[in-house]
PDB file of N, CA and C in Angstrom:
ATOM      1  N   UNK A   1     -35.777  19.811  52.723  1.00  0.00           N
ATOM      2  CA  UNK A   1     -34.648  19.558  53.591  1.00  0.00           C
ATOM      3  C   UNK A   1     -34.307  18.065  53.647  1.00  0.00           C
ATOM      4  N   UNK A   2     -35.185  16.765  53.283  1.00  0.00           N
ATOM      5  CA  UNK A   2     -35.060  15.920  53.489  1.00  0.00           C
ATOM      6  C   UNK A   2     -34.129  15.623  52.025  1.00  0.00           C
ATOM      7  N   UNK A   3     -34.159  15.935  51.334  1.00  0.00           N
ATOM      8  CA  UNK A   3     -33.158  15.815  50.341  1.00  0.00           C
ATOM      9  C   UNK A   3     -31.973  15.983  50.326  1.00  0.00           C
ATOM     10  N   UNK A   4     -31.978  17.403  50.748  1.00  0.00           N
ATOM     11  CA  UNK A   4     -30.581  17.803  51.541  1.00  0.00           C
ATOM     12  C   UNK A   4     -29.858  16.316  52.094  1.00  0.00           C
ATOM     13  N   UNK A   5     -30.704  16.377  53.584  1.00  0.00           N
ATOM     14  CA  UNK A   5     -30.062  15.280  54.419  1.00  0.00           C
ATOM     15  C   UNK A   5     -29.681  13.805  53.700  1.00  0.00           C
ATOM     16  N   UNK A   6     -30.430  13.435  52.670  1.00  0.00           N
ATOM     17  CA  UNK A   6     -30.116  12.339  51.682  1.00  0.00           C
ATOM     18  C   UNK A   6     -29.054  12.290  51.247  1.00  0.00           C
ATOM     19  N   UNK A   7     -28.487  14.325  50.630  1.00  0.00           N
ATOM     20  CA  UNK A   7     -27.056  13.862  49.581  1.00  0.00           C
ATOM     21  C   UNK A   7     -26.310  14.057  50.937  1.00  0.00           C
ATOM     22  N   UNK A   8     -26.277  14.563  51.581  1.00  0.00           N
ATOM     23  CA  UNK A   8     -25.363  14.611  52.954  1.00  0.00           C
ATOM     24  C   UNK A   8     -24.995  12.938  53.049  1.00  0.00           C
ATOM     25  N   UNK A   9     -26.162  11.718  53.513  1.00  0.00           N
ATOM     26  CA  UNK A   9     -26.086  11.078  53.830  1.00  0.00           C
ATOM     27  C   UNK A   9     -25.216   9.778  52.613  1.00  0.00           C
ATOM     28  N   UNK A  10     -25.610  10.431  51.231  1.00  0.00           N
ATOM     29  CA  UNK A  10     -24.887   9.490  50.391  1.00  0.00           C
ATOM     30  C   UNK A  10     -23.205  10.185  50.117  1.00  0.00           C
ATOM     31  N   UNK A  11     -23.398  11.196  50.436  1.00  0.00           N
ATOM     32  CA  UNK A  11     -21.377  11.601  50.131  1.00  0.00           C
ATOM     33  C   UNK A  11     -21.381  10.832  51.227  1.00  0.00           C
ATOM     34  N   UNK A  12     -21.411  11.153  52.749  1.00  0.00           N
ATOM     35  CA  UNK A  12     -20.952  10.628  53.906  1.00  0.00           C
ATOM     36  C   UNK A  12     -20.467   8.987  53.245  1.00  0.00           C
ATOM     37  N   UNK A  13     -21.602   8.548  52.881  1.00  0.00           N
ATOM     38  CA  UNK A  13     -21.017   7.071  52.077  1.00  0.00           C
ATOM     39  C   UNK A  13     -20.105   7.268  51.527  1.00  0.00           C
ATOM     40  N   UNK A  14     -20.429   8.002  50.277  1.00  0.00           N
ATOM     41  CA  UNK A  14     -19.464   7.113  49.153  1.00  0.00           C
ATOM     42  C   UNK A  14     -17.760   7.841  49.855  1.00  0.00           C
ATOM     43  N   UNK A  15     -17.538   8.460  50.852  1.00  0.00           N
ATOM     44  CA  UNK A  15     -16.273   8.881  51.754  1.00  0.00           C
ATOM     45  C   UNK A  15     -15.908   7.391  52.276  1.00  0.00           C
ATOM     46  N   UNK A  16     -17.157   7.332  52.824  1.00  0.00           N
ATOM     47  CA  UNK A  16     -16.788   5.754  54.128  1.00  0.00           C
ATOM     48  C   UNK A  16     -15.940   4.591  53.012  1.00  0.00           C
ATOM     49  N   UNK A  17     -16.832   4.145  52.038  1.00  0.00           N
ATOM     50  CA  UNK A  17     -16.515   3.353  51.274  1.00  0.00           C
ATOM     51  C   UNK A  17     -15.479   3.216  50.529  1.00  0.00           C
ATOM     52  N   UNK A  18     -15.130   5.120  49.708  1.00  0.00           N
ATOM     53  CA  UNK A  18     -13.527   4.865  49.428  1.00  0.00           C
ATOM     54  C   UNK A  18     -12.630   5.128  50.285  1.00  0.00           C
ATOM     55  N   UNK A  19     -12.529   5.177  51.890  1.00  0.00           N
ATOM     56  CA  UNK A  19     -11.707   5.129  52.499  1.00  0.00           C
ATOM     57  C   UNK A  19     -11.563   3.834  53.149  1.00  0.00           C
ATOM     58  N   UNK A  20     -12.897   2.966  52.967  1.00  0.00           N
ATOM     59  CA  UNK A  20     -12.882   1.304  53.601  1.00  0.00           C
ATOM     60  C   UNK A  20     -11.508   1.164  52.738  1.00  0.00           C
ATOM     61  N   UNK A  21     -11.429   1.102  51.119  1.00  0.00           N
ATOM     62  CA  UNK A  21     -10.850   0.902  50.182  1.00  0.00           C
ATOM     63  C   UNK A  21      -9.228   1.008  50.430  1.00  0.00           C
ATOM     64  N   UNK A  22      -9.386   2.380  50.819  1.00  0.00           N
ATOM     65  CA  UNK A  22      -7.679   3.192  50.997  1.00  0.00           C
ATOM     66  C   UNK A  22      -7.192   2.000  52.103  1.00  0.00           C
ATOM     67  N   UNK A  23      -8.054   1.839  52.934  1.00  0.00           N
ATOM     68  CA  UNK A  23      -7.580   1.603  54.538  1.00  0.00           C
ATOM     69  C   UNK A  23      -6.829   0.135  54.196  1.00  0.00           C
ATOM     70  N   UNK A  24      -7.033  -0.763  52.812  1.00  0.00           N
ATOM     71  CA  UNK A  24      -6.602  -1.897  52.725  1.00  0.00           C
ATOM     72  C   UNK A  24      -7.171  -2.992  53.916  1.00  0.00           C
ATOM     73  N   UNK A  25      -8.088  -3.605  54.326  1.00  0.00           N
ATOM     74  CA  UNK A  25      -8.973  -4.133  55.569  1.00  0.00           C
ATOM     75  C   UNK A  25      -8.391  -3.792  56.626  1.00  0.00           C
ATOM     76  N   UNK A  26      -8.128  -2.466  56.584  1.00  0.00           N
ATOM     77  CA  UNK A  26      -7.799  -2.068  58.162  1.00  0.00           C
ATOM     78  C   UNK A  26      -6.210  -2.348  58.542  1.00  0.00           C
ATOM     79  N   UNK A  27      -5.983  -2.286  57.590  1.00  0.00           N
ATOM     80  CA  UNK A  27      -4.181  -2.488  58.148  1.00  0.00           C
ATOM     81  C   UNK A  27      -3.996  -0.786  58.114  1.00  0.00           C
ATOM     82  N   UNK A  28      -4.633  -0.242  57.805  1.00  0.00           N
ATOM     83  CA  UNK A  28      -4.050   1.433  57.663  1.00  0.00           C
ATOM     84  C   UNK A  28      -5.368   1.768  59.285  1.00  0.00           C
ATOM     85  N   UNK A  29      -4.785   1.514  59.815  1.00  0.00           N
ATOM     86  CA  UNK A  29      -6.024   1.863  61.202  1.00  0.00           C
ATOM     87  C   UNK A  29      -6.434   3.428  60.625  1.00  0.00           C
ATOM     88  N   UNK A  30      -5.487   4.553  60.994  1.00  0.00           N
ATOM     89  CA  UNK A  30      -5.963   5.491  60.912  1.00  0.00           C
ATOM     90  C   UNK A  30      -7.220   6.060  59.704  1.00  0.00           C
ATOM     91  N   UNK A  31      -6.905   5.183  58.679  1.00  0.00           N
ATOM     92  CA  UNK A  31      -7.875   5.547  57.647  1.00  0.00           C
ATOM     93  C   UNK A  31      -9.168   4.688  57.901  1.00  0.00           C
ATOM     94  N   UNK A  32      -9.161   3.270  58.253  1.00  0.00           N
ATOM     95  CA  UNK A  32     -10.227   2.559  58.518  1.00  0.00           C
ATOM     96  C   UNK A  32     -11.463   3.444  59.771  1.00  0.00           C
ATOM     97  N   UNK A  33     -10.428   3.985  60.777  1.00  0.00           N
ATOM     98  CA  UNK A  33     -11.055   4.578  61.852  1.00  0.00           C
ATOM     99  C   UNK A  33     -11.803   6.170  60.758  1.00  0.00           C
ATOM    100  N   UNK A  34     -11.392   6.840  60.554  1.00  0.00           N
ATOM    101  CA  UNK A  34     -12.087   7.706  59.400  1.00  0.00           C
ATOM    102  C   UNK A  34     -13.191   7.145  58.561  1.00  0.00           C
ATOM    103  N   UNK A  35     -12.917   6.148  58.240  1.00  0.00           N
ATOM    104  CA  UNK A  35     -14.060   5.559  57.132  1.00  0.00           C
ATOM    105  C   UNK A  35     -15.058   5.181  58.297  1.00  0.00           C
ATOM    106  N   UNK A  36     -15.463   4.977  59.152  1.00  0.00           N
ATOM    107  CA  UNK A  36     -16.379   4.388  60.519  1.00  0.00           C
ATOM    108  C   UNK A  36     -16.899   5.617  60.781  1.00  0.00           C
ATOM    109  N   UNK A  37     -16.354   7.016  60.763  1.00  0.00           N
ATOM    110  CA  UNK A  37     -16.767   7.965  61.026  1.00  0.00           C
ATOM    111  C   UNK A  37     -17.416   8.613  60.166  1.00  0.00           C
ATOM    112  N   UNK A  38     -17.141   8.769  59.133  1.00  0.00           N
ATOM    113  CA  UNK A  38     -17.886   8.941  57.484  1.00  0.00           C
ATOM    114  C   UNK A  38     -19.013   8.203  57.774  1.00  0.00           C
ATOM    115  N   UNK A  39     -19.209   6.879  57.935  1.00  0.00           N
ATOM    116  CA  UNK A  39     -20.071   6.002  57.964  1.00  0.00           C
ATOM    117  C   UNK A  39     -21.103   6.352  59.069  1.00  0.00           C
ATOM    118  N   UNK A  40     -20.568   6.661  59.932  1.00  0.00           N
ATOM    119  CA  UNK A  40     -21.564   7.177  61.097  1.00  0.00           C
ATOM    120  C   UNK A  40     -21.986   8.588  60.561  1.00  0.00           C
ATOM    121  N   UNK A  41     -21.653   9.530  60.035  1.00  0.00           N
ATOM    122  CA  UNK A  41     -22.179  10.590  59.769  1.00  0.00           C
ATOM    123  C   UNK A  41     -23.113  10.475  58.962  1.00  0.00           C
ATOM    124  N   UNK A  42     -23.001   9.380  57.345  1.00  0.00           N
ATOM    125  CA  UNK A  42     -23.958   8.520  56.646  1.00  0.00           C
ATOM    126  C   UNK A  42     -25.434   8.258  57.469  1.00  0.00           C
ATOM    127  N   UNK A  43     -25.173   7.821  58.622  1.00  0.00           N
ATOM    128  CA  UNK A  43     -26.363   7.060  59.031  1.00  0.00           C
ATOM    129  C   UNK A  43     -27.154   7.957  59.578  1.00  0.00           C
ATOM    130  N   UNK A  44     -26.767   9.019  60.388  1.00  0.00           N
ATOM    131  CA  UNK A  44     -27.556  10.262  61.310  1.00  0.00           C
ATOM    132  C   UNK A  44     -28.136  10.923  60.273  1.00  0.00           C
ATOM    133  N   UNK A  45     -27.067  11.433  59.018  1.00  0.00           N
ATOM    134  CA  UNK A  45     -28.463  12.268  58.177  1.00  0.00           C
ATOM    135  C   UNK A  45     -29.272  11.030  57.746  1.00  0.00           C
ATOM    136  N   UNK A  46     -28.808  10.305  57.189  1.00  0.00           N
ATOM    137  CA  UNK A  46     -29.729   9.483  56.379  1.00  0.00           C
ATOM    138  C   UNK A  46     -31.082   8.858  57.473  1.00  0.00           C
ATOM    139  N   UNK A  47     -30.839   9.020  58.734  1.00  0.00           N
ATOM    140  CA  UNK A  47     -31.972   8.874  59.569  1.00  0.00           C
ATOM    141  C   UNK A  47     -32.885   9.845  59.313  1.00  0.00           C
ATOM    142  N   UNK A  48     -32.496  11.422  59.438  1.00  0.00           N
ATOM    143  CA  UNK A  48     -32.951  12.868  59.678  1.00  0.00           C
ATOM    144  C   UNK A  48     -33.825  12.334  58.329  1.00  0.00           C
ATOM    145  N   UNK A  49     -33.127  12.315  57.612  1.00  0.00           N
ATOM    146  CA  UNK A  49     -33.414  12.218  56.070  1.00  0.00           C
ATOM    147  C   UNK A  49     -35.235  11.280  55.959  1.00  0.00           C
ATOM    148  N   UNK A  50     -34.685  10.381  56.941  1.00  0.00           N
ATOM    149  CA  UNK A  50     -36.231   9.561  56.975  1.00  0.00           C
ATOM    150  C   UNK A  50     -36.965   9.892  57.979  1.00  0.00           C
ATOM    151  N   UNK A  51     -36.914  11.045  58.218  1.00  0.00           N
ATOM    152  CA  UNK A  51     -38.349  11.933  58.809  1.00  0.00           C
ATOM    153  C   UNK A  51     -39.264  13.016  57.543  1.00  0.00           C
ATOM    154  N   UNK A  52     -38.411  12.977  56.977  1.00  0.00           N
ATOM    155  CA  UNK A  52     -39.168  13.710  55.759  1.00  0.00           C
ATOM    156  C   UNK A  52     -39.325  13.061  54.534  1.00  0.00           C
ATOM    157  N   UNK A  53     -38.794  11.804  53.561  1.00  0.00           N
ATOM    158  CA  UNK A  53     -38.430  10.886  52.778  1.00  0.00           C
ATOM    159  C   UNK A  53     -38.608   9.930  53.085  1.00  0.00           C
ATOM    160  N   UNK A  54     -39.938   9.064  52.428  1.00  0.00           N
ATOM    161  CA  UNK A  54     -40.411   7.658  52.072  1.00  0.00           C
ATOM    162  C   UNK A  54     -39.189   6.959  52.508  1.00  0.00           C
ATOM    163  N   UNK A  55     -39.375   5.854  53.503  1.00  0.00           N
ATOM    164  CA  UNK A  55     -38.246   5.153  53.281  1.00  0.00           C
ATOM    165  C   UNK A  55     -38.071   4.551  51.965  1.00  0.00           C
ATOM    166  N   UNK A  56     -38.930   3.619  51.302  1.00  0.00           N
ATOM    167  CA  UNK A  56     -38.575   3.033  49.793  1.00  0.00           C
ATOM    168  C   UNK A  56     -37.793   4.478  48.879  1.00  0.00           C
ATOM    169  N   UNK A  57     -38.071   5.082  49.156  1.00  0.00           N
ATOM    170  CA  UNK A  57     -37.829   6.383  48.174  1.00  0.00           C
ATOM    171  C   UNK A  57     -36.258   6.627  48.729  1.00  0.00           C
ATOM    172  N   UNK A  58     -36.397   6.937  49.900  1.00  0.00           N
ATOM    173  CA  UNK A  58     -34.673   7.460  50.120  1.00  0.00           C
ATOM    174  C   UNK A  58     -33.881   6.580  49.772  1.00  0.00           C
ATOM    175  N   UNK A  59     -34.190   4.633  50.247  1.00  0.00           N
ATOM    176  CA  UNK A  59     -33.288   4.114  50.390  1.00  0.00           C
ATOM    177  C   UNK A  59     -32.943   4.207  48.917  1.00  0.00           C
ATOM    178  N   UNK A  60     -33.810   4.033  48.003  1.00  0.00           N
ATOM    179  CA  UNK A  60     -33.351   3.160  46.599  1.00  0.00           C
ATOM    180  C   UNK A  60     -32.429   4.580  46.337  1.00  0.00           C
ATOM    181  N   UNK A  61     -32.729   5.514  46.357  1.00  0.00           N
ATOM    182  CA  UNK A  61     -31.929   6.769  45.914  1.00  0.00           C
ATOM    183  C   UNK A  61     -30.375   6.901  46.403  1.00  0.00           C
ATOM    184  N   UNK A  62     -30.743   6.081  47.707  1.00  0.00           N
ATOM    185  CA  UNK A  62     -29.027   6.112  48.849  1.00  0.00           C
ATOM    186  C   UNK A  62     -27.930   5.109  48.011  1.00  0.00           C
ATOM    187  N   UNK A  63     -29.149   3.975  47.669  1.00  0.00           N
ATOM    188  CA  UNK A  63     -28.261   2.639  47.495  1.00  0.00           C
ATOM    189  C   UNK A  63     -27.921   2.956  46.028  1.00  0.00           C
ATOM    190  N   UNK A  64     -28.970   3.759  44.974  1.00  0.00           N
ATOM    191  CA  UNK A  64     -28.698   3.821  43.895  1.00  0.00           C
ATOM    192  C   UNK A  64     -27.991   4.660  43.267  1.00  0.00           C
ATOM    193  N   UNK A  65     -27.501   5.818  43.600  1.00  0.00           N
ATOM    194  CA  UNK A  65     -26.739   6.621  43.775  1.00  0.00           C
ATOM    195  C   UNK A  65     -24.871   5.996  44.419  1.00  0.00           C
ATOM    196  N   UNK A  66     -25.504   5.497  45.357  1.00  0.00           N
ATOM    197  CA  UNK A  66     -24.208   4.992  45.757  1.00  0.00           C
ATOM    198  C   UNK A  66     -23.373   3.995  44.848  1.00  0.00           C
ATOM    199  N   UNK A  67     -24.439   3.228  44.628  1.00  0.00           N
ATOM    200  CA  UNK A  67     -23.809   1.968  43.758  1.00  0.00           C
ATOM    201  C   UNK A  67     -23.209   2.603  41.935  1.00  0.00           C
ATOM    202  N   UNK A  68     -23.586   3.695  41.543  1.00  0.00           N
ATOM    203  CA  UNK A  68     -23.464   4.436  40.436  1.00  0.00           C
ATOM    204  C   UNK A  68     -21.880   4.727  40.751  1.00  0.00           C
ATOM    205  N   UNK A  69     -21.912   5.992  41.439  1.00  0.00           N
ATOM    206  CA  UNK A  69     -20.975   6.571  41.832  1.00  0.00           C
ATOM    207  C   UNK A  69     -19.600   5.687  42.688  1.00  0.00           C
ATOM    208  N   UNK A  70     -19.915   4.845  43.105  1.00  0.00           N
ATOM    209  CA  UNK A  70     -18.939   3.771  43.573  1.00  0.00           C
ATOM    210  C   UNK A  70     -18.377   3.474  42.283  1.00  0.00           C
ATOM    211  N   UNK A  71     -19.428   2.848  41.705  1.00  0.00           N
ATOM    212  CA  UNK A  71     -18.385   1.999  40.667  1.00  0.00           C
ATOM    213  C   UNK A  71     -17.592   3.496  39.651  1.00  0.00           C
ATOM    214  N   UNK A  72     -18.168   4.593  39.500  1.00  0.00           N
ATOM    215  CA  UNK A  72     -17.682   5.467  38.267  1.00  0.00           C
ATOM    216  C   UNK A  72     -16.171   5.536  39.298  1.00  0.00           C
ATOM    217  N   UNK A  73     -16.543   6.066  40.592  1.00  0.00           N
ATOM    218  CA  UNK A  73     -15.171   6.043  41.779  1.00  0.00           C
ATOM    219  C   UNK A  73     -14.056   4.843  41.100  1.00  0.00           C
ATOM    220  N   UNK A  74     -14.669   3.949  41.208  1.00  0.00           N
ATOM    221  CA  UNK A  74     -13.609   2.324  41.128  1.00  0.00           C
ATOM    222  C   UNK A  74     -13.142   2.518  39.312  1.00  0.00           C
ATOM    223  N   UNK A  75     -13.528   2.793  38.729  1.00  0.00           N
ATOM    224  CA  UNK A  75     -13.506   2.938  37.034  1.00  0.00           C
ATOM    225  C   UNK A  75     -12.014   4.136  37.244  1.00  0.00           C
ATOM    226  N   UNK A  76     -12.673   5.451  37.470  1.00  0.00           N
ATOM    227  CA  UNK A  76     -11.535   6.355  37.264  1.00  0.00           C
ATOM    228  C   UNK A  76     -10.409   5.979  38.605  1.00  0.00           C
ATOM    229  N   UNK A  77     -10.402   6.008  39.819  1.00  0.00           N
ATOM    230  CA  UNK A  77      -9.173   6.323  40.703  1.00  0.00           C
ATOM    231  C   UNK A  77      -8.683   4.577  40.914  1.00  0.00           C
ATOM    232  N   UNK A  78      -9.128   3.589  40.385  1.00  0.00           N
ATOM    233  CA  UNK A  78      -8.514   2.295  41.065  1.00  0.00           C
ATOM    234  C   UNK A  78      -8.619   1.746  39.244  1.00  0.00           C
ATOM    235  N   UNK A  79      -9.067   1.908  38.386  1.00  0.00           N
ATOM    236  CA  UNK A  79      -8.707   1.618  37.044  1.00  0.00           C
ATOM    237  C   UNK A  79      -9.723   0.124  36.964  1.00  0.00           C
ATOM    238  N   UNK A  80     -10.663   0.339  37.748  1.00  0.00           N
ATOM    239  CA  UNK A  80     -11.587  -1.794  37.684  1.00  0.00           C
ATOM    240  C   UNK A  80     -12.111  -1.526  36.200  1.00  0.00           C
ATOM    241  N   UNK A  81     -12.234  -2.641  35.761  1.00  0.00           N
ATOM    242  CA  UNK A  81     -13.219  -2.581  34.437  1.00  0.00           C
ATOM    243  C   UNK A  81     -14.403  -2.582  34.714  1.00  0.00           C
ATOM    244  N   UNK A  82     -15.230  -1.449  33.769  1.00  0.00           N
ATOM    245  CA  UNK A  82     -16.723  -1.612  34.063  1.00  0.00           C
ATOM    246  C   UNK A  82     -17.065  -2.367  32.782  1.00  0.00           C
ATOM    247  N   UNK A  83     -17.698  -3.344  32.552  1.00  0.00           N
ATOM    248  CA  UNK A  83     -18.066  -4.167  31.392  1.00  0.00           C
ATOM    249  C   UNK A  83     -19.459  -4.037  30.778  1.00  0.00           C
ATOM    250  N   UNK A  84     -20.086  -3.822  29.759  1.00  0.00           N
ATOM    251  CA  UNK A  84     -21.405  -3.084  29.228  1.00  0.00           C
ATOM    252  C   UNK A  84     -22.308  -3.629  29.819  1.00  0.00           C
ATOM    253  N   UNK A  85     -22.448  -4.630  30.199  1.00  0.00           N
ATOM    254  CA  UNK A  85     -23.615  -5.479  30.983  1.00  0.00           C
ATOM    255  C   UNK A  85     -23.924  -4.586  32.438  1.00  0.00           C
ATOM    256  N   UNK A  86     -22.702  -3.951  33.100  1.00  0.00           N
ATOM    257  CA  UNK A  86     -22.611  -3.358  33.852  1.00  0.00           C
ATOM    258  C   UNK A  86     -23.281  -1.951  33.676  1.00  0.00           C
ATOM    259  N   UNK A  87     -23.107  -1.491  32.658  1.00  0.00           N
ATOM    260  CA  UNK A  87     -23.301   0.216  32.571  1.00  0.00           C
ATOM    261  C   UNK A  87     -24.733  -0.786  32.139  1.00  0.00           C
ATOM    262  N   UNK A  88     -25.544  -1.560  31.429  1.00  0.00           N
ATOM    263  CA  UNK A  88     -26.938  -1.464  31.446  1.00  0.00           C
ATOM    264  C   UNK A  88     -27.336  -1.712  32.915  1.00  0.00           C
ATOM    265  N   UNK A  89     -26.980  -1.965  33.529  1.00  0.00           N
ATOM    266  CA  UNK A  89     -27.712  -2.174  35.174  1.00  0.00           C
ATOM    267  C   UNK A  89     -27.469  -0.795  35.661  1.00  0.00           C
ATOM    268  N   UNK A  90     -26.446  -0.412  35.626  1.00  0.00           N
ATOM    269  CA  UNK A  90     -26.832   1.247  36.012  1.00  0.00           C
ATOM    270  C   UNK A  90     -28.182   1.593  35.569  1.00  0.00           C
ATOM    271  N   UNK A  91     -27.862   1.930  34.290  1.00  0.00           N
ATOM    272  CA  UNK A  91     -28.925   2.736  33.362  1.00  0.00           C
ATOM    273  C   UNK A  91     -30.152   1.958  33.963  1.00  0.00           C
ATOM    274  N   UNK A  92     -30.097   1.101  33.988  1.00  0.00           N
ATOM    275  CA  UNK A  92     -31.314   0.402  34.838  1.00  0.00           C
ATOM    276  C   UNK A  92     -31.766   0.805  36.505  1.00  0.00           C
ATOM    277  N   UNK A  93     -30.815   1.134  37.050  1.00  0.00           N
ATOM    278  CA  UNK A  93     -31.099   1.550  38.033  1.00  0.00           C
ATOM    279  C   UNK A  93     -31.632   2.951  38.263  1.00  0.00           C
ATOM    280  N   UNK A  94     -30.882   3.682  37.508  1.00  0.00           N
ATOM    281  CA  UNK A  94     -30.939   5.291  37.118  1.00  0.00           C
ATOM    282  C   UNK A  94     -32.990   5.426  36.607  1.00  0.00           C
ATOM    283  N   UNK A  95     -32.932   4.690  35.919  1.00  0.00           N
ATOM    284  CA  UNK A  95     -34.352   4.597  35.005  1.00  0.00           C
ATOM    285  C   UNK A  95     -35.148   4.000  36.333  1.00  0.00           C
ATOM    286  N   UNK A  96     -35.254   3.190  36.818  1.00  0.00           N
ATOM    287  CA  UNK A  96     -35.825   2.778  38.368  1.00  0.00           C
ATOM    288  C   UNK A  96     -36.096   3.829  39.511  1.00  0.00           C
ATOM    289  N   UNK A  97     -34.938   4.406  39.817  1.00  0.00           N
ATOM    290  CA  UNK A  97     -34.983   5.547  40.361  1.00  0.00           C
ATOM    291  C   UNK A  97     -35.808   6.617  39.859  1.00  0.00           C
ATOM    292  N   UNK A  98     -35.798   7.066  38.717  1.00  0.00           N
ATOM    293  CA  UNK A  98     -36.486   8.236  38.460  1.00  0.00           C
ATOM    294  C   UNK A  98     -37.856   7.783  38.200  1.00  0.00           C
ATOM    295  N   UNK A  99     -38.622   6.499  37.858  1.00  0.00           N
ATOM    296  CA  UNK A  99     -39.824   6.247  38.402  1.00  0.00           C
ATOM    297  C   UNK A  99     -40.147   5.747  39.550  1.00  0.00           C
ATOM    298  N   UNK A 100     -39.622   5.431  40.298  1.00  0.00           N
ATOM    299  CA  UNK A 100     -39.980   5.461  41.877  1.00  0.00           C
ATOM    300  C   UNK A 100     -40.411   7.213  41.990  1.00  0.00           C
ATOM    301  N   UNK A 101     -39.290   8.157  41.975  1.00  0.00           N
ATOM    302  CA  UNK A 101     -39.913   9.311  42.335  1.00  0.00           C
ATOM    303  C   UNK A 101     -40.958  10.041  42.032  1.00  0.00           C
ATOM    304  N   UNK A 102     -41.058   9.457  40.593  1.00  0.00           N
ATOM    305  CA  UNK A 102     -42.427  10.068  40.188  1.00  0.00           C
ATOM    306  C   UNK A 102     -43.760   9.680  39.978  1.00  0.00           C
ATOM    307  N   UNK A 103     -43.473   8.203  41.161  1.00  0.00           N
ATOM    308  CA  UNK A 103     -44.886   7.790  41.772  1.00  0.00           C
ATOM    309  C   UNK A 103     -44.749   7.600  42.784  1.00  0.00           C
ATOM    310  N   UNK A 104     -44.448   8.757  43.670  1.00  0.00           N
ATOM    311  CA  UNK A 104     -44.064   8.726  45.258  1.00  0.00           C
ATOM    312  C   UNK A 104     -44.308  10.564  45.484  1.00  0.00           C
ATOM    313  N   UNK A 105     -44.941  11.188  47.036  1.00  0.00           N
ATOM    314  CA  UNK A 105     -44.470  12.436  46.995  1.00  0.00           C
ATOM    315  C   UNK A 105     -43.954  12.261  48.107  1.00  0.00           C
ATOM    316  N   UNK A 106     -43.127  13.674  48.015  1.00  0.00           N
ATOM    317  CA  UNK A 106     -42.824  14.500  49.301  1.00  0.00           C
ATOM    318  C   UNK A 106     -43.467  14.701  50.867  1.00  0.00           C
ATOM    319  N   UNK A 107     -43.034  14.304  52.154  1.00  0.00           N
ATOM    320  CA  UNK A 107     -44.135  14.797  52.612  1.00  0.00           C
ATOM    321  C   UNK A 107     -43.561  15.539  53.251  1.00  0.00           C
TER     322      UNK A 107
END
């Protein structure tokens, strides 16, 4: 279940973040106020989440996940360049991630 509450807690992000985006710094109130709420929903699972999930373990998974999927977000719907130096730090992160988990358990 603590996994669960993890991807709960990283969509809740990556919502907050592309609606920080939409909201233009808050000149679009109504969307900025949405993205705060995304963001707060982010934080409650991702708490829940750390009753069952290592903190080192969830976070790097929250942040690393997020930071993946942000940028693939920013690549396809806002057109940013991702530059190869870039996709090796993913892959670097991705590869980080999956040995953290598999010298860490469940509890």
């Amino acid at each position: 279940m603590g996994y669960f509450y993890l991807a709960v807690a990283i969509i809740g992000e990556l919502i907050g973040t592309t609606l920080l985006k939409l909201s233009q710094g808050f000149s679009k109130l109504g969307i900025g106020v949405a993205a705060l709420i995304a963001y707060a929903i982010c934080f409650y699972f991702f708490s829940k989440c750390l009753e069952m999930v290592d903190l080192g373990v969830a976070y790097a998974i929250w942040s690393g996940v997020g930071i993946i999927v942000t940028t693939l977000i920013g690549l396809l719907i806002w057109k940013e360049e991702v530059k190869p130096l870039t996709v090796l730090a993913l892959v670097l992160i991705i590869v980080g991630i999956i040995i953290l988990n598999l010298t860490t358990k469940v509890n």
